[in-house]
PDB file of N, CA and C in Angstrom:
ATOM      1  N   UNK A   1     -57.636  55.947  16.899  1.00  0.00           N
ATOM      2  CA  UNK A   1     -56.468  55.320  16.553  1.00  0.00           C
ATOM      3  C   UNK A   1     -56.046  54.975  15.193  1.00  0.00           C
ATOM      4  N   UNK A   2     -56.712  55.823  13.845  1.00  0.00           N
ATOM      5  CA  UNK A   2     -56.223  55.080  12.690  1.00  0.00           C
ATOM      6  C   UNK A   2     -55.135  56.164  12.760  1.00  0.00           C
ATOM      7  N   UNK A   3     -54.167  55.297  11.827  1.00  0.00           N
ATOM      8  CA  UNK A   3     -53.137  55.763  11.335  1.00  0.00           C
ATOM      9  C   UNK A   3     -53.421  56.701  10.248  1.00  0.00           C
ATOM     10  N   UNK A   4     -52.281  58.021   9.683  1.00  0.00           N
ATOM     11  CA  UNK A   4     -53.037  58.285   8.604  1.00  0.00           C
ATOM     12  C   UNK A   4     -52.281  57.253   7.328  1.00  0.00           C
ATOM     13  N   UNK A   5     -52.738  57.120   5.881  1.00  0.00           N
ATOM     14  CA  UNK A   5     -52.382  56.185   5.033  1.00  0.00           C
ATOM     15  C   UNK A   5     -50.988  56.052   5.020  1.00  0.00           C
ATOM     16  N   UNK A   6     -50.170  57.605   5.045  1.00  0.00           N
ATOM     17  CA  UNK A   6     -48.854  57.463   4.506  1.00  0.00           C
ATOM     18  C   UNK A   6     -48.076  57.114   5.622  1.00  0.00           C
ATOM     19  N   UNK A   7     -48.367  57.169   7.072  1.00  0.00           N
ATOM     20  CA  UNK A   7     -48.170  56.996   8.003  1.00  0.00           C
ATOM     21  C   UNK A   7     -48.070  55.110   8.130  1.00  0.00           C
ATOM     22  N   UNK A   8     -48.700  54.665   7.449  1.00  0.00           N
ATOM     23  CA  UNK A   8     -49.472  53.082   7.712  1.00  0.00           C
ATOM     24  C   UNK A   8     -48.333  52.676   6.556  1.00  0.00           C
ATOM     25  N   UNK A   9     -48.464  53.266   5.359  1.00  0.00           N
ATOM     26  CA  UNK A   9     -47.572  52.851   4.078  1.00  0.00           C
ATOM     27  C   UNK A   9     -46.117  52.497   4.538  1.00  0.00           C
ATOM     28  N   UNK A  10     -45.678  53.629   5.172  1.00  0.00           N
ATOM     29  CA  UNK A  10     -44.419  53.854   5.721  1.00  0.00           C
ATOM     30  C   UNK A  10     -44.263  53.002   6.576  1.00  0.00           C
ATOM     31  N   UNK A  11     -44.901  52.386   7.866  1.00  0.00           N
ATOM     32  CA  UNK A  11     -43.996  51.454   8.654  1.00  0.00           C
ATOM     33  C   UNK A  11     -44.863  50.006   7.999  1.00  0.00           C
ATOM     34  N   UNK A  12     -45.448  49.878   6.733  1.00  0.00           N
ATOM     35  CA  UNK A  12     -45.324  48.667   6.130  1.00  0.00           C
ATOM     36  C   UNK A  12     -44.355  48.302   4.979  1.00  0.00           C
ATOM     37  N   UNK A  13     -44.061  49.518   4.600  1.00  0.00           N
ATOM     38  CA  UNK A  13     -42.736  49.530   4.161  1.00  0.00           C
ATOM     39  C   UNK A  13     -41.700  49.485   4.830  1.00  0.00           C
ATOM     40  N   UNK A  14     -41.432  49.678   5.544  1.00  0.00           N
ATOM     41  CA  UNK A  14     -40.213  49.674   6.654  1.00  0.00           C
ATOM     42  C   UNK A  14     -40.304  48.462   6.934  1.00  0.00           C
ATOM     43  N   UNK A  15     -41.346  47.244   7.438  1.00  0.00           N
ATOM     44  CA  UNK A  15     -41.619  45.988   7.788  1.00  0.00           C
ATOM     45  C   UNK A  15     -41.155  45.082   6.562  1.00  0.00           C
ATOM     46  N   UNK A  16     -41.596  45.605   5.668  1.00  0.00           N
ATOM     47  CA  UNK A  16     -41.169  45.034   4.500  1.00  0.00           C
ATOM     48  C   UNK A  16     -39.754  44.756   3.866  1.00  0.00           C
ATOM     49  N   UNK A  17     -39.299  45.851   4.564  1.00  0.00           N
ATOM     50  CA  UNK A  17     -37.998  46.367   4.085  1.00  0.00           C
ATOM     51  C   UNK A  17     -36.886  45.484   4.804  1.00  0.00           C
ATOM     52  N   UNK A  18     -37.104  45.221   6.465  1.00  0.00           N
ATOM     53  CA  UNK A  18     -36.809  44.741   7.189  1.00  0.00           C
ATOM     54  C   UNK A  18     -37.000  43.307   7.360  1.00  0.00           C
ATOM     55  N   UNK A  19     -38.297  42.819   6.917  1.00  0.00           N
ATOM     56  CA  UNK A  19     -38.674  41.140   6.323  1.00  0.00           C
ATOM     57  C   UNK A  19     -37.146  41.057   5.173  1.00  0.00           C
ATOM     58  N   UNK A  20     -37.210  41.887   4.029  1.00  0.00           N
ATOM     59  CA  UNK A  20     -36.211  41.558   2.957  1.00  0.00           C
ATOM     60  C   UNK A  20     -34.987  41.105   3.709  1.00  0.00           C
ATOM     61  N   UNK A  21     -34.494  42.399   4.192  1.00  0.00           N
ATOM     62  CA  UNK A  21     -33.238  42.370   5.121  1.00  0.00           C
ATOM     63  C   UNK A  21     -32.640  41.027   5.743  1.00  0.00           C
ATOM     64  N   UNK A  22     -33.768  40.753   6.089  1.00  0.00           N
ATOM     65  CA  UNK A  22     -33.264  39.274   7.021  1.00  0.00           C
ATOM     66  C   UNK A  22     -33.935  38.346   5.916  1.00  0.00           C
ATOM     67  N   UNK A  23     -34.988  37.856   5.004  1.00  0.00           N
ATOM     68  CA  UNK A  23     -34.423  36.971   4.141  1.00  0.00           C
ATOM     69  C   UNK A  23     -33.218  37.172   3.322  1.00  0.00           C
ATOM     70  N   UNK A  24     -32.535  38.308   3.008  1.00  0.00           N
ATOM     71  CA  UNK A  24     -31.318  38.307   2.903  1.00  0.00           C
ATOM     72  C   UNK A  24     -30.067  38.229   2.992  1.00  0.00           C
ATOM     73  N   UNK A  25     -30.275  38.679   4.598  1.00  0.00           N
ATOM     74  CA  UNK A  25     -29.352  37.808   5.116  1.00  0.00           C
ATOM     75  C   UNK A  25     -29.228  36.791   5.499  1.00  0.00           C
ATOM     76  N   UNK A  26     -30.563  35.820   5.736  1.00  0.00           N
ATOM     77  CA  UNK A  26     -30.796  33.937   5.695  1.00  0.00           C
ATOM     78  C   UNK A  26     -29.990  33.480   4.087  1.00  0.00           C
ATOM     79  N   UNK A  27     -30.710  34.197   3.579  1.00  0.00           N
ATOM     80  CA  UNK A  27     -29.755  34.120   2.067  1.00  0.00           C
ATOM     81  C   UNK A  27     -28.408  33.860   2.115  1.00  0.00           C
ATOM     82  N   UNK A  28     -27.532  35.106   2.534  1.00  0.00           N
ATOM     83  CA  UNK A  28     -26.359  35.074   2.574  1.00  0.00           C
ATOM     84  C   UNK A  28     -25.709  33.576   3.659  1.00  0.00           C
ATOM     85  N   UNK A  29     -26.145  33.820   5.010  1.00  0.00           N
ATOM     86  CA  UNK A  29     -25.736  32.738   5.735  1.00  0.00           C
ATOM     87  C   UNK A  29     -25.949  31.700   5.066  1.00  0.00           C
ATOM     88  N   UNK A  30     -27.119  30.877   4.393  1.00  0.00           N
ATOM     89  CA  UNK A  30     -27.223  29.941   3.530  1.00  0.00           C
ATOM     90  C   UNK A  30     -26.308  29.857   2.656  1.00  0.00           C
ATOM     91  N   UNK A  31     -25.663  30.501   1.915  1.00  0.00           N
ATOM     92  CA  UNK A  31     -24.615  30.636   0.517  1.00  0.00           C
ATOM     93  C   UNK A  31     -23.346  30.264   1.398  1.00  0.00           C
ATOM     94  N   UNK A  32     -22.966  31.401   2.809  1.00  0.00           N
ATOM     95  CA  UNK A  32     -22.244  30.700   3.518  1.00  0.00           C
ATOM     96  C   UNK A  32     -21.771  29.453   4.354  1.00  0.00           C
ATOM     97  N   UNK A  33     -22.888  28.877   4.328  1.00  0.00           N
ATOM     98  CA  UNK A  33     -22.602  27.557   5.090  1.00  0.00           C
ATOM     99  C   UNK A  33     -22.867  26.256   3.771  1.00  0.00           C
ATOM    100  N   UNK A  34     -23.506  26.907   2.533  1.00  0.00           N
ATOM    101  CA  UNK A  34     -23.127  25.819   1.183  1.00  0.00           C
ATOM    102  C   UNK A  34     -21.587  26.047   1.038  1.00  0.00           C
ATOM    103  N   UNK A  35     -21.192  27.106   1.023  1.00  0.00           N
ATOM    104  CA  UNK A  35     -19.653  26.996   0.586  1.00  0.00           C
ATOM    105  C   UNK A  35     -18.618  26.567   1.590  1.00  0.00           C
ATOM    106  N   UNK A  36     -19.020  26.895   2.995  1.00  0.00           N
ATOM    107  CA  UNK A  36     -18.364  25.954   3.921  1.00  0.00           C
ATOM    108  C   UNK A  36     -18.222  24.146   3.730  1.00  0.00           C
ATOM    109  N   UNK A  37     -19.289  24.079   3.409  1.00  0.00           N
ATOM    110  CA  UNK A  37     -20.147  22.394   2.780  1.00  0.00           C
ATOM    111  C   UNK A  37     -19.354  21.918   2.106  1.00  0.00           C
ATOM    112  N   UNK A  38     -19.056  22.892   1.152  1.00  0.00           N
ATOM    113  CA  UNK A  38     -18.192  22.540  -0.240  1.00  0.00           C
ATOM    114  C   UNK A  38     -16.883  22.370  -0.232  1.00  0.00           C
ATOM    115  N   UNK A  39     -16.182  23.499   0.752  1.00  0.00           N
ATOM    116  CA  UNK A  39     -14.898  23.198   1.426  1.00  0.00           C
ATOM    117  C   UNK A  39     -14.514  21.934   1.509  1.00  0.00           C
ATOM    118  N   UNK A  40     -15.603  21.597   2.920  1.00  0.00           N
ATOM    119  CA  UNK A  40     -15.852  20.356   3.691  1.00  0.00           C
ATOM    120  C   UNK A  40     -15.591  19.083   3.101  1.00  0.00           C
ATOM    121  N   UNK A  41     -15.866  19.551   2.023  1.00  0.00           N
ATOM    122  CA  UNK A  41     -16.426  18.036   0.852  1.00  0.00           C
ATOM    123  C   UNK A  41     -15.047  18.311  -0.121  1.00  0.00           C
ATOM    124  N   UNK A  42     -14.948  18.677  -0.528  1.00  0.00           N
ATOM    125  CA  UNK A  42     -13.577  19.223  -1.246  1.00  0.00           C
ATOM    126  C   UNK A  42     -12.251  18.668  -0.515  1.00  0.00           C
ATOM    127  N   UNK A  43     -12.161  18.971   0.582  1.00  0.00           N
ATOM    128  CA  UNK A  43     -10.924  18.808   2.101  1.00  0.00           C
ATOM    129  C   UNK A  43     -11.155  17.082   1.779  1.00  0.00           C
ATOM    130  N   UNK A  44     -12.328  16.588   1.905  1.00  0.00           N
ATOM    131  CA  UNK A  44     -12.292  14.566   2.825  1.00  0.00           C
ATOM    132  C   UNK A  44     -11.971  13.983   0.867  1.00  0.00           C
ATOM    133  N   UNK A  45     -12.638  14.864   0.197  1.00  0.00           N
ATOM    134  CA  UNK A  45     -12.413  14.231  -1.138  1.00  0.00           C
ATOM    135  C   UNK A  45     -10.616  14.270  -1.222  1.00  0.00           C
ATOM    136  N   UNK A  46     -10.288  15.296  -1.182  1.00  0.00           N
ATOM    137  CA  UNK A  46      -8.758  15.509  -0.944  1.00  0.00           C
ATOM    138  C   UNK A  46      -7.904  14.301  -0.536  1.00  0.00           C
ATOM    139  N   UNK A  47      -8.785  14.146   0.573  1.00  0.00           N
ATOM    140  CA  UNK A  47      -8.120  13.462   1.817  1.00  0.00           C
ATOM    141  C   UNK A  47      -8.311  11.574   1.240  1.00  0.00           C
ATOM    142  N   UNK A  48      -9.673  11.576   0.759  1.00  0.00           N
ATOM    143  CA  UNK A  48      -9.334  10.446   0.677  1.00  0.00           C
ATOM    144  C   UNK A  48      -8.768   9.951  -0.902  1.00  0.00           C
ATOM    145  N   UNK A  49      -8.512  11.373  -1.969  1.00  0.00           N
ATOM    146  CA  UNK A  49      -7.576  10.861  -2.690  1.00  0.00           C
ATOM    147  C   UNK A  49      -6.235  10.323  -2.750  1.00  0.00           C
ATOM    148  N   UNK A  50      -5.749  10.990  -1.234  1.00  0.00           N
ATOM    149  CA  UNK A  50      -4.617  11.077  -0.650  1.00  0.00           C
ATOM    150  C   UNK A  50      -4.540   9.609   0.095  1.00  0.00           C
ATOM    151  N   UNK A  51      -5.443   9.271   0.292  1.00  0.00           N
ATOM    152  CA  UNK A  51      -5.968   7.568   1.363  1.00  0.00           C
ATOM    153  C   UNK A  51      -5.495   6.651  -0.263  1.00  0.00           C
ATOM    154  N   UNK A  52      -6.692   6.985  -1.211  1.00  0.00           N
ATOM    155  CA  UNK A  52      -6.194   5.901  -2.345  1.00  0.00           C
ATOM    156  C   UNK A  52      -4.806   5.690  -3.215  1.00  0.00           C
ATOM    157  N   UNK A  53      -4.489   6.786  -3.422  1.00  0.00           N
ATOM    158  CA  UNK A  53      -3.051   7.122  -3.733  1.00  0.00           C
ATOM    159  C   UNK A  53      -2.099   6.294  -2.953  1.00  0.00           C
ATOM    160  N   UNK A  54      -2.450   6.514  -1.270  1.00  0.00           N
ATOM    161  CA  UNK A  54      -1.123   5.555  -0.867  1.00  0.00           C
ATOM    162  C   UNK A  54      -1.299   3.900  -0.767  1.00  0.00           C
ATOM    163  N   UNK A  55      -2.560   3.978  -0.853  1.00  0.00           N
ATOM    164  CA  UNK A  55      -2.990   2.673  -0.918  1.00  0.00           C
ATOM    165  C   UNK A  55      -2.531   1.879  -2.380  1.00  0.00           C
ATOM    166  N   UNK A  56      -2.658   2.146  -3.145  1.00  0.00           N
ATOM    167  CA  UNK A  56      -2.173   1.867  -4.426  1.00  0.00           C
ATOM    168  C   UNK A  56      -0.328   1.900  -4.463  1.00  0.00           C
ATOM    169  N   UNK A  57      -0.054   2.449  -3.956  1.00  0.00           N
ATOM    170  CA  UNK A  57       1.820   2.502  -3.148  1.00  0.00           C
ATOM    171  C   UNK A  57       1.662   1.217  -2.757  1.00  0.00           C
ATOM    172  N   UNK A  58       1.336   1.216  -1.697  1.00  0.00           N
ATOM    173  CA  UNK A  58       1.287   0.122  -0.639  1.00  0.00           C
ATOM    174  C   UNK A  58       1.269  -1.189  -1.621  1.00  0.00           C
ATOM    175  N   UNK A  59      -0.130  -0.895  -2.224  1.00  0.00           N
ATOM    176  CA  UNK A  59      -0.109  -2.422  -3.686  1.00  0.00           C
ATOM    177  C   UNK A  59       1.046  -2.548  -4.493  1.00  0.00           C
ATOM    178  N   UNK A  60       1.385  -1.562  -5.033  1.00  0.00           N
ATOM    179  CA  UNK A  60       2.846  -1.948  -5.994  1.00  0.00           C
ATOM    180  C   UNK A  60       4.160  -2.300  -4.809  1.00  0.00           C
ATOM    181  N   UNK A  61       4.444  -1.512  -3.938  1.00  0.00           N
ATOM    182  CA  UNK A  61       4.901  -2.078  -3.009  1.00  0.00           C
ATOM    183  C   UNK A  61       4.764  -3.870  -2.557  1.00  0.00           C
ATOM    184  N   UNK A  62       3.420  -4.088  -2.318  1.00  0.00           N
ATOM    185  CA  UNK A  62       3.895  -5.512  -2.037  1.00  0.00           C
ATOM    186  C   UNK A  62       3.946  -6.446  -3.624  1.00  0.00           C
ATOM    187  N   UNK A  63       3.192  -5.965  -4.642  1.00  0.00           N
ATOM    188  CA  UNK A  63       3.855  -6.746  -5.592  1.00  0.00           C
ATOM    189  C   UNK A  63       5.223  -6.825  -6.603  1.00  0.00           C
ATOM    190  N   UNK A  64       6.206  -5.864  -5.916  1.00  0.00           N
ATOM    191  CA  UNK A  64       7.580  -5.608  -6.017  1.00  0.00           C
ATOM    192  C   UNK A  64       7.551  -6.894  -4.877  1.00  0.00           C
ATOM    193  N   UNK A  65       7.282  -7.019  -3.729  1.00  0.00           N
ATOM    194  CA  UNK A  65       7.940  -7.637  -2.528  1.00  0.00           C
ATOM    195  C   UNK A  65       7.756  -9.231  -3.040  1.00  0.00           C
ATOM    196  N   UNK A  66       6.141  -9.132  -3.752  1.00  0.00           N
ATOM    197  CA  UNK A  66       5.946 -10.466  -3.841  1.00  0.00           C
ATOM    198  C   UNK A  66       6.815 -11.518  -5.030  1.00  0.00           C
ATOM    199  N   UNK A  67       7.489 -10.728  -5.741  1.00  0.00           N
ATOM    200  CA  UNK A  67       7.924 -10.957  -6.888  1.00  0.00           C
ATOM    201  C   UNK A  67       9.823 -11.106  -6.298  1.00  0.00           C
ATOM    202  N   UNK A  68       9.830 -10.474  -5.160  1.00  0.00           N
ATOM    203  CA  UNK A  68      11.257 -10.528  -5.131  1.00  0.00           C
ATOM    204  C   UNK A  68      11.490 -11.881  -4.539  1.00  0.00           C
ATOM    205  N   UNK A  69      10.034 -12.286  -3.691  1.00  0.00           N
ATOM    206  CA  UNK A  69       9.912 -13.432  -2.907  1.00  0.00           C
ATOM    207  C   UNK A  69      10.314 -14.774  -3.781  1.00  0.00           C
ATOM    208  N   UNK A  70       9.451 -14.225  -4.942  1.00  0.00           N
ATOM    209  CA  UNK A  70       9.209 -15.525  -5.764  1.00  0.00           C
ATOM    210  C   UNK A  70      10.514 -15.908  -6.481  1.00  0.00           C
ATOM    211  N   UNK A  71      11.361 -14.913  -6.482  1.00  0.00           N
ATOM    212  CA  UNK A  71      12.626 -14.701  -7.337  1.00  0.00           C
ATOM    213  C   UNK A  71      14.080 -15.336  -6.431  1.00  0.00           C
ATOM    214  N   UNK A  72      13.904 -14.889  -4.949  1.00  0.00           N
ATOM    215  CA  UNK A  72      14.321 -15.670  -3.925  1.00  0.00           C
ATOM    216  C   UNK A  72      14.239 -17.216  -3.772  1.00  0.00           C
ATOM    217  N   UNK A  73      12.788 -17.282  -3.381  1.00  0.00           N
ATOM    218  CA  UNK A  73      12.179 -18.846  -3.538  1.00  0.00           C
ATOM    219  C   UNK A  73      13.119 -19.803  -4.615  1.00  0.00           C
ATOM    220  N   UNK A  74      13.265 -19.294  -5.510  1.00  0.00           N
ATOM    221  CA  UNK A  74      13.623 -19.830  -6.959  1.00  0.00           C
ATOM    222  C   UNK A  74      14.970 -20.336  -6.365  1.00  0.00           C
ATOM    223  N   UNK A  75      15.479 -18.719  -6.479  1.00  0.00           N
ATOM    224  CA  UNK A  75      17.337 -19.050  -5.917  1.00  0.00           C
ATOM    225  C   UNK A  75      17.641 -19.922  -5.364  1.00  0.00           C
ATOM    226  N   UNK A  76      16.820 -20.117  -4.229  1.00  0.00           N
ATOM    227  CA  UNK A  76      17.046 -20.705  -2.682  1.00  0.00           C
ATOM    228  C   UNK A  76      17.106 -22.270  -3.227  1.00  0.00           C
ATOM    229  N   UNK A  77      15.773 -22.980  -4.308  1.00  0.00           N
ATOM    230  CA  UNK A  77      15.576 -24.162  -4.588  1.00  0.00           C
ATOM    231  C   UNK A  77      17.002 -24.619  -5.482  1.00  0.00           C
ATOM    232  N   UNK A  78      17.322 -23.595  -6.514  1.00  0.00           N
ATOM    233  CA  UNK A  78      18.467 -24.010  -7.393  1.00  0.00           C
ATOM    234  C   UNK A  78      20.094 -23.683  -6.452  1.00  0.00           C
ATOM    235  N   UNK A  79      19.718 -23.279  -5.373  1.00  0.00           N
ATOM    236  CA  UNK A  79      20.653 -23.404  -4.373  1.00  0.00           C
ATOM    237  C   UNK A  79      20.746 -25.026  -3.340  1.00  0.00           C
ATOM    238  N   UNK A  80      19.837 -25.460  -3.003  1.00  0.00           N
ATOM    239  CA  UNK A  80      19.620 -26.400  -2.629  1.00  0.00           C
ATOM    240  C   UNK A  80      19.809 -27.813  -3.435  1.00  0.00           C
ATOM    241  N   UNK A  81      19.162 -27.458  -4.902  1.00  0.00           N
ATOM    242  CA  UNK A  81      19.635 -28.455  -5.526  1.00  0.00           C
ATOM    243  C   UNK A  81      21.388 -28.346  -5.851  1.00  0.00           C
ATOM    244  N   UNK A  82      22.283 -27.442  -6.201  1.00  0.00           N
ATOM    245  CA  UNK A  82      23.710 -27.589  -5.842  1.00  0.00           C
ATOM    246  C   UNK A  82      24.229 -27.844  -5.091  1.00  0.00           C
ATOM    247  N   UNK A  83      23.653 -27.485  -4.074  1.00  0.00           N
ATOM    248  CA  UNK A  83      24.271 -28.358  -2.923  1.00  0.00           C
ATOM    249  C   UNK A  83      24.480 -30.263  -2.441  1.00  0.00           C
ATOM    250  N   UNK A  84      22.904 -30.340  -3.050  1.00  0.00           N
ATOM    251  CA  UNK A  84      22.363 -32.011  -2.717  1.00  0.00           C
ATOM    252  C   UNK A  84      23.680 -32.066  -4.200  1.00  0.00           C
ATOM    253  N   UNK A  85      24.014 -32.050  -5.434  1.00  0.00           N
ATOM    254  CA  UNK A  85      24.878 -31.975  -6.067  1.00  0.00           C
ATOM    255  C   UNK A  85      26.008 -32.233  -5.400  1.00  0.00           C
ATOM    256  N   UNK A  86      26.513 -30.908  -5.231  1.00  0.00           N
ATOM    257  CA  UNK A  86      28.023 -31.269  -4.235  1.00  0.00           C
ATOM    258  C   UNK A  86      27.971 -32.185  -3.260  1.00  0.00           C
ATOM    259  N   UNK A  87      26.911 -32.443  -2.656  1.00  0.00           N
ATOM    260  CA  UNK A  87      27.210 -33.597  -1.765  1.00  0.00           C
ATOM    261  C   UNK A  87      27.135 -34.774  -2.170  1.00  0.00           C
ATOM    262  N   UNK A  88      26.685 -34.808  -2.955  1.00  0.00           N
ATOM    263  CA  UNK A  88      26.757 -35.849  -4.446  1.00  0.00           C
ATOM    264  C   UNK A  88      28.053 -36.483  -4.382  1.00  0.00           C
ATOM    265  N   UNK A  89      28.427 -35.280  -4.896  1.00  0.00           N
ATOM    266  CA  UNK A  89      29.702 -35.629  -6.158  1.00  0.00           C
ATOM    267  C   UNK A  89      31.197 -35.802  -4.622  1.00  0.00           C
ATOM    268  N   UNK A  90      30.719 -35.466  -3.945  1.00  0.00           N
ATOM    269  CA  UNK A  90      31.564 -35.216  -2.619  1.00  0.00           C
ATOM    270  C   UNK A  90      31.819 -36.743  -2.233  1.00  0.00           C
ATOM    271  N   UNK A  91      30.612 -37.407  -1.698  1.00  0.00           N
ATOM    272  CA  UNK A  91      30.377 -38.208  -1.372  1.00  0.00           C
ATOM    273  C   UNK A  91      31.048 -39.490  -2.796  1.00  0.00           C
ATOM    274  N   UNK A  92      30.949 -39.604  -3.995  1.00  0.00           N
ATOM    275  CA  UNK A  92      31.145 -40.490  -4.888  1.00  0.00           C
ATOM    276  C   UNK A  92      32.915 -39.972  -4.763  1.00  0.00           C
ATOM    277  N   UNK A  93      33.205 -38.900  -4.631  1.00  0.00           N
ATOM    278  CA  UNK A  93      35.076 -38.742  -4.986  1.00  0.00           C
ATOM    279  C   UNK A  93      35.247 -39.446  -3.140  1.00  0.00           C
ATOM    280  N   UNK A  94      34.481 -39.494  -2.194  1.00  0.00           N
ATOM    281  CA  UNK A  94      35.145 -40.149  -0.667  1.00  0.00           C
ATOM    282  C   UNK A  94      35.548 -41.798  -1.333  1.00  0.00           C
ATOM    283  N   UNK A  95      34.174 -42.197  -1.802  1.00  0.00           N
ATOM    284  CA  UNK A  95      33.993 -43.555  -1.969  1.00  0.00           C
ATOM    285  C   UNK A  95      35.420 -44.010  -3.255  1.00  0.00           C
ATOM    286  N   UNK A  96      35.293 -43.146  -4.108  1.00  0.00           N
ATOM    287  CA  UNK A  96      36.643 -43.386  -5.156  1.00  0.00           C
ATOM    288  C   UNK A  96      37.852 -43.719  -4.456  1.00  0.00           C
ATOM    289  N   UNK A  97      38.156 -42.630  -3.581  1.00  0.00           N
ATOM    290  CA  UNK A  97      39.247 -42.152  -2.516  1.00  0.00           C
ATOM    291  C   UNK A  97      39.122 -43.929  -1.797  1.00  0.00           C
ATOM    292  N   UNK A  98      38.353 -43.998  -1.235  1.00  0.00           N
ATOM    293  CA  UNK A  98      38.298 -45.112  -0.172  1.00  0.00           C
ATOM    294  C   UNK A  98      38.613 -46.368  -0.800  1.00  0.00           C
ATOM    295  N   UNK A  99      37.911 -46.648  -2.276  1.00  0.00           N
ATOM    296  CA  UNK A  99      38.360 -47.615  -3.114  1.00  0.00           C
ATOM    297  C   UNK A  99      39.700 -47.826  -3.947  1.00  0.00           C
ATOM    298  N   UNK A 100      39.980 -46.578  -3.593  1.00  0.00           N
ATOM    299  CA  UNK A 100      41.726 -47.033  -4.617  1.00  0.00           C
ATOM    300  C   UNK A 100      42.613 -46.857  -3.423  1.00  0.00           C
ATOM    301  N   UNK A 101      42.869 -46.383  -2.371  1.00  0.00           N
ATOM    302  CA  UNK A 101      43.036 -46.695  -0.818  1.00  0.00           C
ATOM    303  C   UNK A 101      42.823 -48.118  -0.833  1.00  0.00           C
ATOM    304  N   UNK A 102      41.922 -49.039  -0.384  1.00  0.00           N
ATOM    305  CA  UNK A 102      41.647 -50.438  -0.277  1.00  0.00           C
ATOM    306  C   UNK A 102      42.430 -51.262  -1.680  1.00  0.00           C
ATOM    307  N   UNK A 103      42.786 -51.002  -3.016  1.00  0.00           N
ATOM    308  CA  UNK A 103      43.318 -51.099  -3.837  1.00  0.00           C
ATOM    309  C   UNK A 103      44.790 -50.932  -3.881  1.00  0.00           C
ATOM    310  N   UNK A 104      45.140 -50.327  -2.784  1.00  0.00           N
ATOM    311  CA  UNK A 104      46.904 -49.828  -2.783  1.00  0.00           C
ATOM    312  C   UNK A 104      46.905 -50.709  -1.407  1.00  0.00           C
ATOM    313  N   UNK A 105      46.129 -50.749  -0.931  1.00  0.00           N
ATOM    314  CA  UNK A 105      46.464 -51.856   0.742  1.00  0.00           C
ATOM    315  C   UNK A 105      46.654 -53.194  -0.170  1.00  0.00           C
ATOM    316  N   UNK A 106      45.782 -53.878  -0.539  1.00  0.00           N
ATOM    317  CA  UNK A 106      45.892 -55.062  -1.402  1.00  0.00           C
ATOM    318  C   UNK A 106      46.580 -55.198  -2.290  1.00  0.00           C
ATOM    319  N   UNK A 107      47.125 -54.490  -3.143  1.00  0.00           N
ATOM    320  CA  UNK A 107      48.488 -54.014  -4.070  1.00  0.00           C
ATOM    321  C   UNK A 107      49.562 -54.752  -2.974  1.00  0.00           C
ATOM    322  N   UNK A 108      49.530 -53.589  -1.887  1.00  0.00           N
ATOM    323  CA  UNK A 108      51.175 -54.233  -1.344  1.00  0.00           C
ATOM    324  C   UNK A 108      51.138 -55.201  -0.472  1.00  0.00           C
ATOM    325  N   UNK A 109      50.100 -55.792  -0.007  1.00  0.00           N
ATOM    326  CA  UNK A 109      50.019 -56.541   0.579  1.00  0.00           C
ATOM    327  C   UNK A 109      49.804 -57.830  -0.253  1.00  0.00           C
ATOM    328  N   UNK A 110      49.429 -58.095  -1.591  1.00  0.00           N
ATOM    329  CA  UNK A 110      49.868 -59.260  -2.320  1.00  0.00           C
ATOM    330  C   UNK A 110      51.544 -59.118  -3.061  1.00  0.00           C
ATOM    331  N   UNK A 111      52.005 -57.993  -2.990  1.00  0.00           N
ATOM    332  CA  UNK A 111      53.398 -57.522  -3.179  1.00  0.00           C
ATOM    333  C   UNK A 111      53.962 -58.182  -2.150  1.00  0.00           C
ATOM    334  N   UNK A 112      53.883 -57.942  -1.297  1.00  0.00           N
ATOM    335  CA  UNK A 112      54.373 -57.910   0.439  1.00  0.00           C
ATOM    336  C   UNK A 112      54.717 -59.646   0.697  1.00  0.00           C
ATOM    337  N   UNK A 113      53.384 -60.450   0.141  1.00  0.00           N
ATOM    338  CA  UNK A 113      53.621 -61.933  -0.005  1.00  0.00           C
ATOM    339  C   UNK A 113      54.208 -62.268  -0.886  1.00  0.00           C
ATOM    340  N   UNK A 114      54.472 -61.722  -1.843  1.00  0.00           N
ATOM    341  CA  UNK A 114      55.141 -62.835  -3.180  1.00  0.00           C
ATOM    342  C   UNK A 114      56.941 -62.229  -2.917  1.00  0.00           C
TER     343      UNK A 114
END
């Protein structure tokens, strides 16, 4: 049963040849599923630049909102104080009104006697 040498050479070369083959192609599939990887990682990086981006919207967004609040707030108080004002000044022209009224009754009514 020996082989002769070139006979033996030949299908250890062929074995050999065929070992390469398929670490080569482990090779390749490996290169392929790093660059799938990389995709992968590339795509969520994407994605969550796209997450921080709107998130940072969202922030200037509410500090536009918070500022319009505060700008409101304001209004609303120097609205309130014109008003307590007018009712002020409302209230002191009734009482004027009511006092020169009581002033024209007593007018003609010490008129009225003499």
């Amino acid at each position: 049963g020996d082989m002769p040498f070139s006979a033996r050479s030949l299908a250890s070369s062929a074995a050999e040849r065929a070992s390469i083959a398929g670490l080569a192609e482990n090779i390749k599939k490996g290169i392929s599923a790093s660059n799938s990887a990389q995709r992968q990682v590339a795509s969520e990086k994407k994605k969550l630049e796209d997450a921080q981006a709107e998130v940072e919207r969202m922030r200037a967004m509410l500090r536009e909102a918070e500022q319009e609040l505060k700008a409101l707030t304001a209004r609303r108080a120097d609205a309130e104080r014109e008003k307590e004002e007018a009712r002020d000044r409302t209230s002191r022209a009734r009482e004027t009104l009511k006092l020169r009224d009581l002033s024209i009754v007593e007018f003609r009514s010490t008129r009225d006697e003499a």
